[in-house]
N, C-alpha and C. Protein backbone atom coordinates (compact mmCIF):
# COMPACT_ATOMS: atom_id res chain seq x y z
N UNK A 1 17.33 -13.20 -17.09
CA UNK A 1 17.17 -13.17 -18.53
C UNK A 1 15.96 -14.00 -18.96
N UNK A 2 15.93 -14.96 -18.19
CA UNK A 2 14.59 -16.06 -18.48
C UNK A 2 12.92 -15.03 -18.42
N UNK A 3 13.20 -14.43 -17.42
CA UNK A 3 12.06 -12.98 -17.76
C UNK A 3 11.78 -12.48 -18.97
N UNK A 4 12.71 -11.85 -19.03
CA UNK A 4 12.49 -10.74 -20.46
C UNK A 4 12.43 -12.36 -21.52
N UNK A 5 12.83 -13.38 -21.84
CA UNK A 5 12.23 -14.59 -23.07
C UNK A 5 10.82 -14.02 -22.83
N UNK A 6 10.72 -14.59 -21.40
CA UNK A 6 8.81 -14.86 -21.36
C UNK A 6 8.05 -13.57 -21.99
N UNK A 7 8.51 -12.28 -21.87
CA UNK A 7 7.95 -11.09 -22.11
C UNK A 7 7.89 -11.58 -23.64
N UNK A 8 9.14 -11.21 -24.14
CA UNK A 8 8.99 -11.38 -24.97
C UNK A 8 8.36 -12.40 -25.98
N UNK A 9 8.32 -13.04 -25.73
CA UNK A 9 7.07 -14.18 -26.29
C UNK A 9 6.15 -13.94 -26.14
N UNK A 10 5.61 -13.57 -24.72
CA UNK A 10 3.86 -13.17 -24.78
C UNK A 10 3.39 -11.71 -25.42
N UNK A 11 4.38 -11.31 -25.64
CA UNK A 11 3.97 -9.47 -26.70
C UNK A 11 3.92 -10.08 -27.84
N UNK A 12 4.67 -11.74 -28.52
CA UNK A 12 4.72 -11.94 -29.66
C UNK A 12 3.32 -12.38 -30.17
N UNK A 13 2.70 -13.44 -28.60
CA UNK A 13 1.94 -13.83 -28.62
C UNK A 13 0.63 -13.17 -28.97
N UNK A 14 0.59 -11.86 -28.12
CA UNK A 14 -0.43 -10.70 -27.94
C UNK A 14 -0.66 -10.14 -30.24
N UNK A 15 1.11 -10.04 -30.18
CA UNK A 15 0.43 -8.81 -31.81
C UNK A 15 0.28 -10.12 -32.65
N UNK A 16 0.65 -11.05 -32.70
CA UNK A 16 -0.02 -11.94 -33.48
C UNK A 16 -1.84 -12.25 -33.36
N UNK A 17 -2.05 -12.57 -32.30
CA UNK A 17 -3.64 -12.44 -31.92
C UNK A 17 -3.90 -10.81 -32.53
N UNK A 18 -3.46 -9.94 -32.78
CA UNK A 18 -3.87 -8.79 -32.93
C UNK A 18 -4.16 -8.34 -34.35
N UNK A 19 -2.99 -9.66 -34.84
CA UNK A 19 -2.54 -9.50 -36.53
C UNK A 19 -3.83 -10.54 -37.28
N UNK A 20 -3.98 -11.29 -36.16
CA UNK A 20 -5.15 -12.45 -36.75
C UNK A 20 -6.65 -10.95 -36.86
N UNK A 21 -6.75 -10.74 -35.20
CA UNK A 21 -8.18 -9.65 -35.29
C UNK A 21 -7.79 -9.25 -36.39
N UNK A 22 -6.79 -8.28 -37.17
CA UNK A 22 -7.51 -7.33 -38.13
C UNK A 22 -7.89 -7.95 -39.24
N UNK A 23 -7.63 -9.37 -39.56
CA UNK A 23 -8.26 -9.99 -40.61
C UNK A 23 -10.38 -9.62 -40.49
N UNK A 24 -10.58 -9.71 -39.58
CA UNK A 24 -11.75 -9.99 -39.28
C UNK A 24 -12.68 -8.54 -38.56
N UNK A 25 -11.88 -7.66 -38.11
CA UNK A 25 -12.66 -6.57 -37.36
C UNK A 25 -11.43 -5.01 -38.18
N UNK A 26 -12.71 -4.27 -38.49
CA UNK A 26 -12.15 -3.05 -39.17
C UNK A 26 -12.28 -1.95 -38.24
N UNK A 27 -10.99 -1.28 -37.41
CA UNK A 27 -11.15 -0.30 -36.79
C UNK A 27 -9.86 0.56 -36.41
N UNK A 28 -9.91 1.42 -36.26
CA UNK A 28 -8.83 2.81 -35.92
C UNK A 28 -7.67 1.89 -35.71
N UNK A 29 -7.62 1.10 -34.55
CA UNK A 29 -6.53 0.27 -33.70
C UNK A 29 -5.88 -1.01 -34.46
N UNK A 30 -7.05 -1.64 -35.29
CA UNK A 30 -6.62 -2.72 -35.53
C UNK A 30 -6.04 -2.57 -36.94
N UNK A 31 -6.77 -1.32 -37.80
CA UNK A 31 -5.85 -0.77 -39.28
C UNK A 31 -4.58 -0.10 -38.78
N UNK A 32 -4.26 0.26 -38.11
CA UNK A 32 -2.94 0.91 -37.36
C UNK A 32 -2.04 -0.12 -36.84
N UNK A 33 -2.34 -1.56 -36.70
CA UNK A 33 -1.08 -2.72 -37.07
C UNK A 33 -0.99 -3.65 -38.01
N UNK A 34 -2.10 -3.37 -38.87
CA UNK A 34 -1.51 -3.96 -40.20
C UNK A 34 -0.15 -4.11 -40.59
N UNK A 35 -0.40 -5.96 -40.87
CA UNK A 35 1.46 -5.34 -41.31
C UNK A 35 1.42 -5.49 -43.38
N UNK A 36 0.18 -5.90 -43.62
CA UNK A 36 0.27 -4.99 -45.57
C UNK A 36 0.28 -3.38 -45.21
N UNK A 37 0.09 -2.61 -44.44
CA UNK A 37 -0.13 -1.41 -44.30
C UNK A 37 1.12 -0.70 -44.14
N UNK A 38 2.04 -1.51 -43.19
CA UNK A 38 3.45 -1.15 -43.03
C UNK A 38 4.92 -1.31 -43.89
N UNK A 39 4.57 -2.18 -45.00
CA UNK A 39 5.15 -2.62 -45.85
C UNK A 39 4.88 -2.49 -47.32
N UNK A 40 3.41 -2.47 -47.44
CA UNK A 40 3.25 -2.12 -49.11
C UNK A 40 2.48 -0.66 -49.10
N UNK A 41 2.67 0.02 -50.38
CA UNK A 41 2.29 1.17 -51.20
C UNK A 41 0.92 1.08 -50.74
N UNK A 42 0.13 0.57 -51.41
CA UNK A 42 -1.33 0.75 -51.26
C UNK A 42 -1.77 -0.34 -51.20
N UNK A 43 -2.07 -0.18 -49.23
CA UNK A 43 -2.77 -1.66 -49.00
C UNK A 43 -4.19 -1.52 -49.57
N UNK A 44 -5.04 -2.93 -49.37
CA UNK A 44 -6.06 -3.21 -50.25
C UNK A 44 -6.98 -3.95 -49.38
N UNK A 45 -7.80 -4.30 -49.23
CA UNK A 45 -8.73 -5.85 -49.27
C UNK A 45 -8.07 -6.18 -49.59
N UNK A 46 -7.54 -6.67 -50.57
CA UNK A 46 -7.50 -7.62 -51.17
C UNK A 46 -5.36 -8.73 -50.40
N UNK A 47 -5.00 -7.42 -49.53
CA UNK A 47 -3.80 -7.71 -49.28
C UNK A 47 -4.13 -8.11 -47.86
N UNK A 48 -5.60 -8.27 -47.63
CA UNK A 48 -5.84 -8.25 -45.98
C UNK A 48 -5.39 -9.44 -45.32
N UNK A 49 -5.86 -10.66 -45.99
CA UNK A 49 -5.20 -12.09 -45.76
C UNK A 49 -3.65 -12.34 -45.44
N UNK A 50 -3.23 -11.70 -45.44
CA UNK A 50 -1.34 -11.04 -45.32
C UNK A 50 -1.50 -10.84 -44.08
N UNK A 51 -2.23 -10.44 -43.39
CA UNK A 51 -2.34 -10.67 -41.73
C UNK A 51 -2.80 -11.80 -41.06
N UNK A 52 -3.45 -12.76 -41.71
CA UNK A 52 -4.00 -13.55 -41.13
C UNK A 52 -2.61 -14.74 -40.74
N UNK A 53 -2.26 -14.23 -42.30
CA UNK A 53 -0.91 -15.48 -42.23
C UNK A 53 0.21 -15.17 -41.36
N UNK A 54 0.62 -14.03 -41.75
CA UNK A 54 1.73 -13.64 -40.83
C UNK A 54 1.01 -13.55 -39.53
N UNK A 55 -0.16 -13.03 -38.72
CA UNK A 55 -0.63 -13.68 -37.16
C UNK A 55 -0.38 -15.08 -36.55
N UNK A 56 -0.82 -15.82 -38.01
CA UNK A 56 -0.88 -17.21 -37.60
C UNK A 56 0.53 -17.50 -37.02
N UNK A 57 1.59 -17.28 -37.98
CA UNK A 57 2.75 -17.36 -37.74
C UNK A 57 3.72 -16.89 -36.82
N UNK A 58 3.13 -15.56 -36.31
CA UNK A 58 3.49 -15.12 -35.11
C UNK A 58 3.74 -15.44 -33.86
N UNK A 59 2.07 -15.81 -33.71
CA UNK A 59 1.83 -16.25 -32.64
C UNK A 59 1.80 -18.12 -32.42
N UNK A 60 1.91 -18.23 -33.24
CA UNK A 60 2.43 -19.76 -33.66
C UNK A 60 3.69 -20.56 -32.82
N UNK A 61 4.33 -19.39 -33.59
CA UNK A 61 6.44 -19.30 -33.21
C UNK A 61 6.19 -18.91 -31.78
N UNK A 62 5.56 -18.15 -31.27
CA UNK A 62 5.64 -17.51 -30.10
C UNK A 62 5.21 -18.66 -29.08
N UNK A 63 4.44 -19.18 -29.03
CA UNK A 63 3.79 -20.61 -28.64
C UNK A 63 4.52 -21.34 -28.60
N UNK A 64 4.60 -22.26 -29.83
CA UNK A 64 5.70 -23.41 -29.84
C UNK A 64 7.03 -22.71 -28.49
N UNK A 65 7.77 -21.64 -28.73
CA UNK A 65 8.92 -21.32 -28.12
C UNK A 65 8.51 -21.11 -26.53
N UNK A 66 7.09 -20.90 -26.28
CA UNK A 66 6.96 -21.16 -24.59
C UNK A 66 6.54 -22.75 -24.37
N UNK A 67 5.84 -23.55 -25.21
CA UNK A 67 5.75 -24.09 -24.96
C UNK A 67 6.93 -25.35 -24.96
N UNK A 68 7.83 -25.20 -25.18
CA UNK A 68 9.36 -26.00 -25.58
C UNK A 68 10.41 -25.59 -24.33
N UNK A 69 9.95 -24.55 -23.41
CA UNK A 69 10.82 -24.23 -22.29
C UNK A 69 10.60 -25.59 -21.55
């Protein structure tokens, strides 16, 4: 079971880094995990910062929790 934690933390780790990129790089892959895109009506610019935070936080949590094993 201690396996699948680690997986799972480092995929948390991975879409958070992924959620941070789309703050910063505009492309096919990285507008396709937006998470304003998955959740609101009509994402914006202006809702783009909504990834940066929730990345931060992602991969944040995901961290702290490997690094606390």
């Amino acid at each position: 079971m201690k396996e699948l934690d680690t997986i799972v933390t480092i995929i948390g780790i991975i879409y958070g880094a992924f959620l941070i990129l789309t703050f910063f790089v505009r492309s096919k892959f990285t507008e396709a995990m937006r998470i304003d895109a998955l959740f609101m009506r009509n994402p914006s610019e202006a809702s783009r910062p909504l990834n940066l935070v929730a990345g931060i936080f992602v991969a944040g949590y995901s961290i702290y929790s490997m690094l606390k094993w």
